[in-house]
C-alpha atoms as a PDB file:
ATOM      1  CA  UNK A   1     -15.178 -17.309  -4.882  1.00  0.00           C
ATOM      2  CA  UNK A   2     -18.318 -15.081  -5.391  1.00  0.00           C
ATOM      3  CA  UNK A   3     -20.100 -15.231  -1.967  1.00  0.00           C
ATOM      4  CA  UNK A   4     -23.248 -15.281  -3.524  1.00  0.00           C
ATOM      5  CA  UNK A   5     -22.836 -17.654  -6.411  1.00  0.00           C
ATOM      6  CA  UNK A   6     -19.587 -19.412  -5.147  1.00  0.00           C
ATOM      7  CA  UNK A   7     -18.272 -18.800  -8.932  1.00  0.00           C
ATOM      8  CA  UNK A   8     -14.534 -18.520  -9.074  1.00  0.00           C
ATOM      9  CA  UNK A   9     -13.500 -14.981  -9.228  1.00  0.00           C
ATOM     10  CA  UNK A  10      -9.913 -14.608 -10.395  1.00  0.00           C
ATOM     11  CA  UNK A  11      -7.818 -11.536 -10.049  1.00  0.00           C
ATOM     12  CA  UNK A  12      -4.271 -11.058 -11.394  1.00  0.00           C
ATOM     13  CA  UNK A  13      -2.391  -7.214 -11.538  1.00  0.00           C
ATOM     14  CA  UNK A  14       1.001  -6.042 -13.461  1.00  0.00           C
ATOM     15  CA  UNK A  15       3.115  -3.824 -11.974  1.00  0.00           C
ATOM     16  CA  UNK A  16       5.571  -1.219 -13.384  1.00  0.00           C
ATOM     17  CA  UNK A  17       7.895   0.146 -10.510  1.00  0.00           C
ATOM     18  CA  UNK A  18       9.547   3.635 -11.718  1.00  0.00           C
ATOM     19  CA  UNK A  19      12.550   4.319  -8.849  1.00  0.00           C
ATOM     20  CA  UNK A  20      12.815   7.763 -10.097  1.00  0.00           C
ATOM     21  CA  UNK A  21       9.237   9.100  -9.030  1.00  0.00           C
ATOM     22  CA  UNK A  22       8.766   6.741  -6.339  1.00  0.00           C
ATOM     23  CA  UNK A  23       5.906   5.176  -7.832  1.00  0.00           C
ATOM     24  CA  UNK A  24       4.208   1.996  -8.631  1.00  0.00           C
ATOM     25  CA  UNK A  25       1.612   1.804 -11.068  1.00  0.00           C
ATOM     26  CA  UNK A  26      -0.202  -1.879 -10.827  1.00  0.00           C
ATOM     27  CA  UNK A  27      -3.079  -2.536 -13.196  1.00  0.00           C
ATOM     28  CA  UNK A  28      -5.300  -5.233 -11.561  1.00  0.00           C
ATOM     29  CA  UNK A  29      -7.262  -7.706 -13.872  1.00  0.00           C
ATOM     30  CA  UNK A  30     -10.990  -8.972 -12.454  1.00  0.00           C
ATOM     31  CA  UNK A  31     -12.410 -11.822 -14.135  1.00  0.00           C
ATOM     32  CA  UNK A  32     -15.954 -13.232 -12.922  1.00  0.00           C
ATOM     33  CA  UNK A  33     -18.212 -15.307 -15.285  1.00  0.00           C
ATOM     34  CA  UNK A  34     -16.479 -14.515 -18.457  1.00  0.00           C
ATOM     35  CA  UNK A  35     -16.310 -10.845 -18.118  1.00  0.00           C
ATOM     36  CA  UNK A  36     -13.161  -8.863 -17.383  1.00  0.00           C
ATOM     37  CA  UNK A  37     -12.543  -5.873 -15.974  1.00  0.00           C
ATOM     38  CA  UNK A  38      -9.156  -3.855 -15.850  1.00  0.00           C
ATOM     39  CA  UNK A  39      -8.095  -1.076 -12.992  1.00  0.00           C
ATOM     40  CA  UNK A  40      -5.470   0.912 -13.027  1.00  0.00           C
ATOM     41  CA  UNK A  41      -3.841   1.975  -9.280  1.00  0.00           C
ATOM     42  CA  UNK A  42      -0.911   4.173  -9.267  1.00  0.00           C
ATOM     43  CA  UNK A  43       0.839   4.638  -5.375  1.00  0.00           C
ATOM     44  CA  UNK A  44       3.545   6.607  -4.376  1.00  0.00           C
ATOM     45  CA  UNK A  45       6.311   5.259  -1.711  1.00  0.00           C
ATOM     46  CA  UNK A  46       8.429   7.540   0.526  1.00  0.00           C
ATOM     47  CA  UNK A  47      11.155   6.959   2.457  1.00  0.00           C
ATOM     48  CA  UNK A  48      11.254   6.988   6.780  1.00  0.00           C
ATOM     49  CA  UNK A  49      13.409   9.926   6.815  1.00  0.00           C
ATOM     50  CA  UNK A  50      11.405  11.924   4.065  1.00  0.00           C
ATOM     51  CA  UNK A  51       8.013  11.413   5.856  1.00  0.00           C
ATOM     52  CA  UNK A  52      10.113  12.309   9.211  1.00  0.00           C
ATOM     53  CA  UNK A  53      10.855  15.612   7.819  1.00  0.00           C
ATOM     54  CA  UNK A  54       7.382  16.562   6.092  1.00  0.00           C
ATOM     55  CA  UNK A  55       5.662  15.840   9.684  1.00  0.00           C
ATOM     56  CA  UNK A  56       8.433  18.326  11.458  1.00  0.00           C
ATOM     57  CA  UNK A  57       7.789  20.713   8.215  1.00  0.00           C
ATOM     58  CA  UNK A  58       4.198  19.975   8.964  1.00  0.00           C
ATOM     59  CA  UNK A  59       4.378  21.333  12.696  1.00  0.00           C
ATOM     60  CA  UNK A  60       3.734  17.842  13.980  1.00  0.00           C
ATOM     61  CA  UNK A  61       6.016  16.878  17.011  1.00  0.00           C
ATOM     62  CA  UNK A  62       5.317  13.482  17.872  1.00  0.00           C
ATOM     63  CA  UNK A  63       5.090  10.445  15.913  1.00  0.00           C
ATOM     64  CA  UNK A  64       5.464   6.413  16.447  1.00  0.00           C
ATOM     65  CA  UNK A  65       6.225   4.132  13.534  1.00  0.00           C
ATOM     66  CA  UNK A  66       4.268   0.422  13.917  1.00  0.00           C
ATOM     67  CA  UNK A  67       4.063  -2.749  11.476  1.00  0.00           C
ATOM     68  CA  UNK A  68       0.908  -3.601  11.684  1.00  0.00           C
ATOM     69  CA  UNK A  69      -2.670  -1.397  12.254  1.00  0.00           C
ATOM     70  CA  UNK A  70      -2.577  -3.029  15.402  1.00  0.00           C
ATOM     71  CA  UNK A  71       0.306  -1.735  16.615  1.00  0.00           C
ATOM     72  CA  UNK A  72       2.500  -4.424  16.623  1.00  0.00           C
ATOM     73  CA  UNK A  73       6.449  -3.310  16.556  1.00  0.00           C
ATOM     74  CA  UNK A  74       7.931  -2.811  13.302  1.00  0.00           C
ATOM     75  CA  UNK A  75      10.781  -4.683  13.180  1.00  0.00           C
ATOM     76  CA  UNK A  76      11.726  -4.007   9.429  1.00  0.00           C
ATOM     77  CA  UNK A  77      12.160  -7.081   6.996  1.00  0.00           C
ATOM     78  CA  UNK A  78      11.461  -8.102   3.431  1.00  0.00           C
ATOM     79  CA  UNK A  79       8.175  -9.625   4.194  1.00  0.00           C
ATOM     80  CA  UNK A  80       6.535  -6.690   5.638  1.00  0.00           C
ATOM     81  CA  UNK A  81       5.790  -4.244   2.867  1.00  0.00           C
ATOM     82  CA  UNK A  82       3.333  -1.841   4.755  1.00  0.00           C
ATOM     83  CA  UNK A  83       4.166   0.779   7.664  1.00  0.00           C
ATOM     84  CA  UNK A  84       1.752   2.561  10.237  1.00  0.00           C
ATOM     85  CA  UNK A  85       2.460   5.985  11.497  1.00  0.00           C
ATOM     86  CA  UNK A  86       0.149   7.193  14.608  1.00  0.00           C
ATOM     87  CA  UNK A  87       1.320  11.104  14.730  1.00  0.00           C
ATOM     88  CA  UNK A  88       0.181  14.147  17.003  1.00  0.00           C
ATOM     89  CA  UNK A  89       0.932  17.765  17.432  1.00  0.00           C
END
């Protein structure tokens, strides 16, 4: 819902996973009294043990690996799809 004029606002996206480059490219779909509007998103995913070795390439020394921006443990399952890296030198 709008927060101003409590219209429905509905928002729908496609995705197209390519395993090769490690990327997903969504488009996300905005509709909102009659109009639509399309964005495109492209991210790119890497792997624990490639991110571990850019940081040592990197110079950096220390690192911690949480689920949540809180800092909450990650405990790796299908349900959590985001990681949080706090990192130092």
């Amino acid at each position: 819902m709008h927060p101003e004029t409590g219209k429905p606002i509905q928002v729908n996206y496609s995705k197209i996973c390519d395993l090769t480059s490690q990327t997903e490219t969504y488009t996300w779909t905005f509709e909102y009294d009659g109009e639509k509007a399309k964005v495109p998103m492209q991210a790119r995913w890497i792997h624990k043990e490639e991110f571990q070795l850019l940081l040592r390439l990197s110079g950096f020394d220390q690192w911690e690996l949480y689920g949540s921006h809180d800092g909450k443990p990650y405990v790796g399952s299908p349900h959590i799809t985001n990681t949080y890296w706090s990192v130092t030198r």
